[in-house]
C-alpha atoms as a PDB file:
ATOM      1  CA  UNK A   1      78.962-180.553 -48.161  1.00  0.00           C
ATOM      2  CA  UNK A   2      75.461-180.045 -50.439  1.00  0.00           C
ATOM      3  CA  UNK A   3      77.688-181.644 -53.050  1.00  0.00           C
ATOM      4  CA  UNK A   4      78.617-184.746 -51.105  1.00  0.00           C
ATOM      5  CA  UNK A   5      74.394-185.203 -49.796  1.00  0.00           C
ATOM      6  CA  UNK A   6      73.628-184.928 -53.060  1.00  0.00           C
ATOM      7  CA  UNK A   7      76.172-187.272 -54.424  1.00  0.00           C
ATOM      8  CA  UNK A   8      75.253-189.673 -51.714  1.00  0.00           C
ATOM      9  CA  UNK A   9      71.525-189.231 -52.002  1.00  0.00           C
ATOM     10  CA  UNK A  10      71.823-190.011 -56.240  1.00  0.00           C
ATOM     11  CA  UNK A  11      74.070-193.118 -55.022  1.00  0.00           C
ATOM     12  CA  UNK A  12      71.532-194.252 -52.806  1.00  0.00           C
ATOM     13  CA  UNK A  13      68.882-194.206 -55.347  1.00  0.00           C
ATOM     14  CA  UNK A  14      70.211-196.048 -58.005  1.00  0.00           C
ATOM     15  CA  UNK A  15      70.742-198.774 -55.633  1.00  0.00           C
ATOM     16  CA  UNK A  16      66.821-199.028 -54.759  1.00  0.00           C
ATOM     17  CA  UNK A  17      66.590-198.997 -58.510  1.00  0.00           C
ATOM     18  CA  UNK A  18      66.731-202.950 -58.991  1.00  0.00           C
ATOM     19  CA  UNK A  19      64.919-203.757 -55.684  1.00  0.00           C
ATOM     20  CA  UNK A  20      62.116-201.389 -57.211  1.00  0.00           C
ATOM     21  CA  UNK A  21      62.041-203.077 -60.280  1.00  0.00           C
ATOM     22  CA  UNK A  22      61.804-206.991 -58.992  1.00  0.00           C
ATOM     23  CA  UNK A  23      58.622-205.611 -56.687  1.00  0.00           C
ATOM     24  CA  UNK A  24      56.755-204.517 -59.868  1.00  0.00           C
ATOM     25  CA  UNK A  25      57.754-207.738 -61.625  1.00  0.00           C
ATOM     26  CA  UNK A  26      58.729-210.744 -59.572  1.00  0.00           C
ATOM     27  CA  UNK A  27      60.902-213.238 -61.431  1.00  0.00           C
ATOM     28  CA  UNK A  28      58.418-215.587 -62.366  1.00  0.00           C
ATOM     29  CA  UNK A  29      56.642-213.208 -64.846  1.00  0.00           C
ATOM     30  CA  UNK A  30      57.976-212.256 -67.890  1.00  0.00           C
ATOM     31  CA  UNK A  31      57.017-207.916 -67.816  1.00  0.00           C
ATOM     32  CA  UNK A  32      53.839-207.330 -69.723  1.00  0.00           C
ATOM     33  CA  UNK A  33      52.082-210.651 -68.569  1.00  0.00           C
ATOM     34  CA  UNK A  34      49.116-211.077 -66.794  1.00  0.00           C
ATOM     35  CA  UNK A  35      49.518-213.181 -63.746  1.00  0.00           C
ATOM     36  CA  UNK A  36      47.599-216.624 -64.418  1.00  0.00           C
ATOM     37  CA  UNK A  37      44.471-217.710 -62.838  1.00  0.00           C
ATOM     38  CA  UNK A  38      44.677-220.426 -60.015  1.00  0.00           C
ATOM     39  CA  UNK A  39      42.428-223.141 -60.688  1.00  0.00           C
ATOM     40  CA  UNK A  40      43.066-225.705 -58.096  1.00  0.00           C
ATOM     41  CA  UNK A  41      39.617-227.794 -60.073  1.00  0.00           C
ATOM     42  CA  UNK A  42      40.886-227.779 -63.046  1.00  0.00           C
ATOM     43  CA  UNK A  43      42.795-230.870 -65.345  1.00  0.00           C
ATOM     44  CA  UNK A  44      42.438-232.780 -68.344  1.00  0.00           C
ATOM     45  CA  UNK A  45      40.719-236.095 -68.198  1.00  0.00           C
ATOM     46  CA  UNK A  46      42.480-238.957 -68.313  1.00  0.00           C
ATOM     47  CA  UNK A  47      39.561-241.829 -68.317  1.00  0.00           C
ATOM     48  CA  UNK A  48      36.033-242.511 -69.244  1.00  0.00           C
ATOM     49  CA  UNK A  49      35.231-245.802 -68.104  1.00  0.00           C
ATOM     50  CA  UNK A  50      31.379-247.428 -68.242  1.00  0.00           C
ATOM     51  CA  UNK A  51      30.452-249.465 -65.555  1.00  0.00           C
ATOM     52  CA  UNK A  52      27.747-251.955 -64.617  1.00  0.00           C
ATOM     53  CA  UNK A  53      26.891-252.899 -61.538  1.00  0.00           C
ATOM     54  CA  UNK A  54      24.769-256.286 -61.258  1.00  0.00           C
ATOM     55  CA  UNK A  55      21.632-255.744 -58.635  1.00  0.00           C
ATOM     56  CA  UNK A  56      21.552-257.802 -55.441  1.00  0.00           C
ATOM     57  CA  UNK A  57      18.432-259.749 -55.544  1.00  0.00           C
ATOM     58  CA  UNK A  58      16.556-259.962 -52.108  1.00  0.00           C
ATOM     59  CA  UNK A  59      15.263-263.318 -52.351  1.00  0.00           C
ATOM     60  CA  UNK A  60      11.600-261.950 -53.572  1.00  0.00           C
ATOM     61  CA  UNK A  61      12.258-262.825 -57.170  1.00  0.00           C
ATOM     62  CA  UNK A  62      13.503-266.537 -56.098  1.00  0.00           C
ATOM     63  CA  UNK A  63      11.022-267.441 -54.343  1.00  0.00           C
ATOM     64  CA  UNK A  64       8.133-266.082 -56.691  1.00  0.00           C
ATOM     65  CA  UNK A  65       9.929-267.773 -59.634  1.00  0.00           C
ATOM     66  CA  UNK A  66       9.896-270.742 -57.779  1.00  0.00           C
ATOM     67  CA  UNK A  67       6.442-270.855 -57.459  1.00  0.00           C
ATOM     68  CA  UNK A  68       5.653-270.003 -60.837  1.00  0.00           C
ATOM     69  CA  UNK A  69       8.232-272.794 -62.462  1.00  0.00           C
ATOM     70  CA  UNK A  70       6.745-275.799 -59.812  1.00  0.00           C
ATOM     71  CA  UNK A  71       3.161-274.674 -60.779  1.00  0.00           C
ATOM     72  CA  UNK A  72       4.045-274.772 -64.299  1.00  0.00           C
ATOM     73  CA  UNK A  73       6.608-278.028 -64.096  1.00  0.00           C
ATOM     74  CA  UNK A  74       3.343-279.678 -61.967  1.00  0.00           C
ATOM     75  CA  UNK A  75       1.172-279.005 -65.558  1.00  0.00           C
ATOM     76  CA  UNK A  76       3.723-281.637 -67.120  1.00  0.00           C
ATOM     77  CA  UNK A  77       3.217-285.625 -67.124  1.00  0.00           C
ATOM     78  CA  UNK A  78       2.058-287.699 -64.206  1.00  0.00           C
ATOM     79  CA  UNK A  79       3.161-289.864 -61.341  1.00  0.00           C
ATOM     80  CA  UNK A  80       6.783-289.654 -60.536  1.00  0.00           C
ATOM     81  CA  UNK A  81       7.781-287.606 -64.135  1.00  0.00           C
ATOM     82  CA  UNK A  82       4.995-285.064 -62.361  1.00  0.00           C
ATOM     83  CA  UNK A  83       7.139-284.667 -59.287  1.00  0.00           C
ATOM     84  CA  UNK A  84      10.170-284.344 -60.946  1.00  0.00           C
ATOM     85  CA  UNK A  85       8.898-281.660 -63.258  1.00  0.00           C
ATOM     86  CA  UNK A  86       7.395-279.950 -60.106  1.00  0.00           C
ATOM     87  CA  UNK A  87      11.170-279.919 -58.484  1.00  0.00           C
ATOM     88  CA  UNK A  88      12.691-279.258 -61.664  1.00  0.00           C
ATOM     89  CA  UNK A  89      10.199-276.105 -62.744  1.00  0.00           C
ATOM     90  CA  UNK A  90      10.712-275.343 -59.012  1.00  0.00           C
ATOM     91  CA  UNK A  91      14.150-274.785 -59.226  1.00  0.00           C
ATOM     92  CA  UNK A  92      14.447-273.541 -63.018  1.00  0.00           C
ATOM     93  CA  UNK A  93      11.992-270.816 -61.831  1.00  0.00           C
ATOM     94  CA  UNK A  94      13.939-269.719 -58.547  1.00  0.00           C
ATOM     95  CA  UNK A  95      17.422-269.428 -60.632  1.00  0.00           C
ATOM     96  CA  UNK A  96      15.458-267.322 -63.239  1.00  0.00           C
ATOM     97  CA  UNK A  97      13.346-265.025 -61.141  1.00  0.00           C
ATOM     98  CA  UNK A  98      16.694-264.876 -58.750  1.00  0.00           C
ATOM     99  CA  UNK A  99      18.538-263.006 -62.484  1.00  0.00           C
ATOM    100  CA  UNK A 100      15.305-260.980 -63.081  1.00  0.00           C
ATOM    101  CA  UNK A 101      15.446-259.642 -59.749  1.00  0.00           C
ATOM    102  CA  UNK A 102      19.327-258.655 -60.322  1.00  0.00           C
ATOM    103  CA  UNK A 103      19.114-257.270 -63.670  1.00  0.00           C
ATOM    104  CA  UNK A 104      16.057-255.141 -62.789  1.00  0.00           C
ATOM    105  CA  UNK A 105      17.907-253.397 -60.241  1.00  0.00           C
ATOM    106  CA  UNK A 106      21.274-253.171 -62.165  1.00  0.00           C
ATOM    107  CA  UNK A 107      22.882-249.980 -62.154  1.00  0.00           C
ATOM    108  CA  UNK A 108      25.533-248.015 -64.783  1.00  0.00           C
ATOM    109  CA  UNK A 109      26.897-245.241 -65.111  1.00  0.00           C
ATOM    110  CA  UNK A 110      30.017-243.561 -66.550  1.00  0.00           C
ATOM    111  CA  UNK A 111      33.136-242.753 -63.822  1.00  0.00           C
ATOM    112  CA  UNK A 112      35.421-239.726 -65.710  1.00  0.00           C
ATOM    113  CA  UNK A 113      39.224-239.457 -63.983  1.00  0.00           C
ATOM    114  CA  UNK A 114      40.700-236.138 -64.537  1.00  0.00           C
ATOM    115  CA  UNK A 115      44.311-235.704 -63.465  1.00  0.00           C
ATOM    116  CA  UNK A 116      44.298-231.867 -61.598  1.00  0.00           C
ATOM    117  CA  UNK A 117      46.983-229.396 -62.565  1.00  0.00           C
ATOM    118  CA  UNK A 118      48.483-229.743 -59.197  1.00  0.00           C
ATOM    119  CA  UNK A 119      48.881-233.374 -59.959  1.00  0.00           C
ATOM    120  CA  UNK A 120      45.885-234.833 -57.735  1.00  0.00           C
ATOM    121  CA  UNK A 121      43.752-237.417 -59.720  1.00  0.00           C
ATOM    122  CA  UNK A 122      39.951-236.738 -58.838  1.00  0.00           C
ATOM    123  CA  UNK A 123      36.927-239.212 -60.418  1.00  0.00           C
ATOM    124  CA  UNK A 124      33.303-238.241 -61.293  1.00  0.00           C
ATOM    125  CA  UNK A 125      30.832-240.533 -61.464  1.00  0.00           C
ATOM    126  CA  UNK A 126      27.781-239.479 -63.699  1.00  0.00           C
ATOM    127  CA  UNK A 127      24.696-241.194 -64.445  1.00  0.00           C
ATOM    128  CA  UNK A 128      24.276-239.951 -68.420  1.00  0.00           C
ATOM    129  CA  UNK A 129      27.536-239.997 -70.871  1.00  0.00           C
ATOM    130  CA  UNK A 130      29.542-237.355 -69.934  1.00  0.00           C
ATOM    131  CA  UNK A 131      30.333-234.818 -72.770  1.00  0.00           C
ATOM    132  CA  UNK A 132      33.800-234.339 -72.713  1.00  0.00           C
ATOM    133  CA  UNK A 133      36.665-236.806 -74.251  1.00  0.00           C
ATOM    134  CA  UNK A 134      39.602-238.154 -73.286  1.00  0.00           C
ATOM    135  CA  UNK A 135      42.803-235.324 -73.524  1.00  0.00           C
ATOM    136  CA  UNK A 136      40.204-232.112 -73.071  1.00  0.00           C
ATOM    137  CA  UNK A 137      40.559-229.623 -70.824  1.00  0.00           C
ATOM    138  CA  UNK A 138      37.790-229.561 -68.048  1.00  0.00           C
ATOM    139  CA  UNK A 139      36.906-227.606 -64.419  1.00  0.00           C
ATOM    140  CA  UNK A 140      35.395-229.638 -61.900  1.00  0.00           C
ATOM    141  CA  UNK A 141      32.092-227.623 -61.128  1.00  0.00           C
ATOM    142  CA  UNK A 142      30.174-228.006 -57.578  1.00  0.00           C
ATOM    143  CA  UNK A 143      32.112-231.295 -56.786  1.00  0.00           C
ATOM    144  CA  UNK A 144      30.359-233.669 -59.257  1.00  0.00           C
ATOM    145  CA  UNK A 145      29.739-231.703 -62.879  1.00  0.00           C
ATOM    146  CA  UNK A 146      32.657-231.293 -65.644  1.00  0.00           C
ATOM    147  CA  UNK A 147      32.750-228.222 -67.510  1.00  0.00           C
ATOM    148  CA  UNK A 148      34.777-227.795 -71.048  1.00  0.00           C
ATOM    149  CA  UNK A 149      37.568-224.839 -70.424  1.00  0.00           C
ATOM    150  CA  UNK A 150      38.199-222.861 -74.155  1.00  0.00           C
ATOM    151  CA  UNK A 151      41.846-223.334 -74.729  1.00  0.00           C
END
């Protein structure tokens, strides 16, 4: 009878062997591996793209330009070729102080797409040239920085 609890007890454990061994290294790990880091911010960019964005003008830069060209068109000839220099200075100067206005309040900046590990694309948008390149290896830090990952 010991005979048979021990033969049944050495039976037993050889068959826990294998389940033993896949809890100490799951399939998906080779034995001697580290597992690897999740990084659900991390990617390689894909894009650097510059953009310009043309101001809206508010109307302030018309109408002082307008002034300014019918004041100056006024200082030209006499008689009707004086009123017509007025309208014409009027208008040149409303069209130009209308651009000033835009292209003082023009904005650019740089807008970096990174395609994630898990697939998702994300885009940055930074003010200054980023300093990464297209095909590196970056972490999206606090939502809006890019950080260079050592391969």
């Amino acid at each position: 009878m010991k005979r048979t609890f021990e033969l049944a007890c050495l039976i037993f454990a050889l068959a826990l062997c294998p389940i033993a061994a896949t809890a100490q290294n799951p399939p998906s790990m080779a034995p001697g591996t580290a597992a690897p880091p999740e990084c659900n911010t991390c990617g390689v960019v894909e894009s650097i793209r510059y953009v310009q964005k043309k101001g809206q003008g508010s109307g302030v830069g018309a109408v002082a330009g307008g002034v300014l060209g019918g004041v100056l068109g006024h200082q030209i000839g006499s008689g009707r070729g004086n009123t017509a220099a007025t309208i014409v200075g009027a208008g040149a100067g409303a069209y130009a102080g209308n651009e000033v206005e835009k292209n003082s309040k023009k904005k650019s900046y740089y807008v970096v797409a990174v395609r994630l590990d898990d697939g998702r694309m994300r885009t940055i948008t930074q003010g200054a040239r980023p300093g990464v390149h297209e095909g590196e290896r970056v972490k999206i830090v606090g939502g809006n920085r890019l950080a260079l990952i050592a391969n």
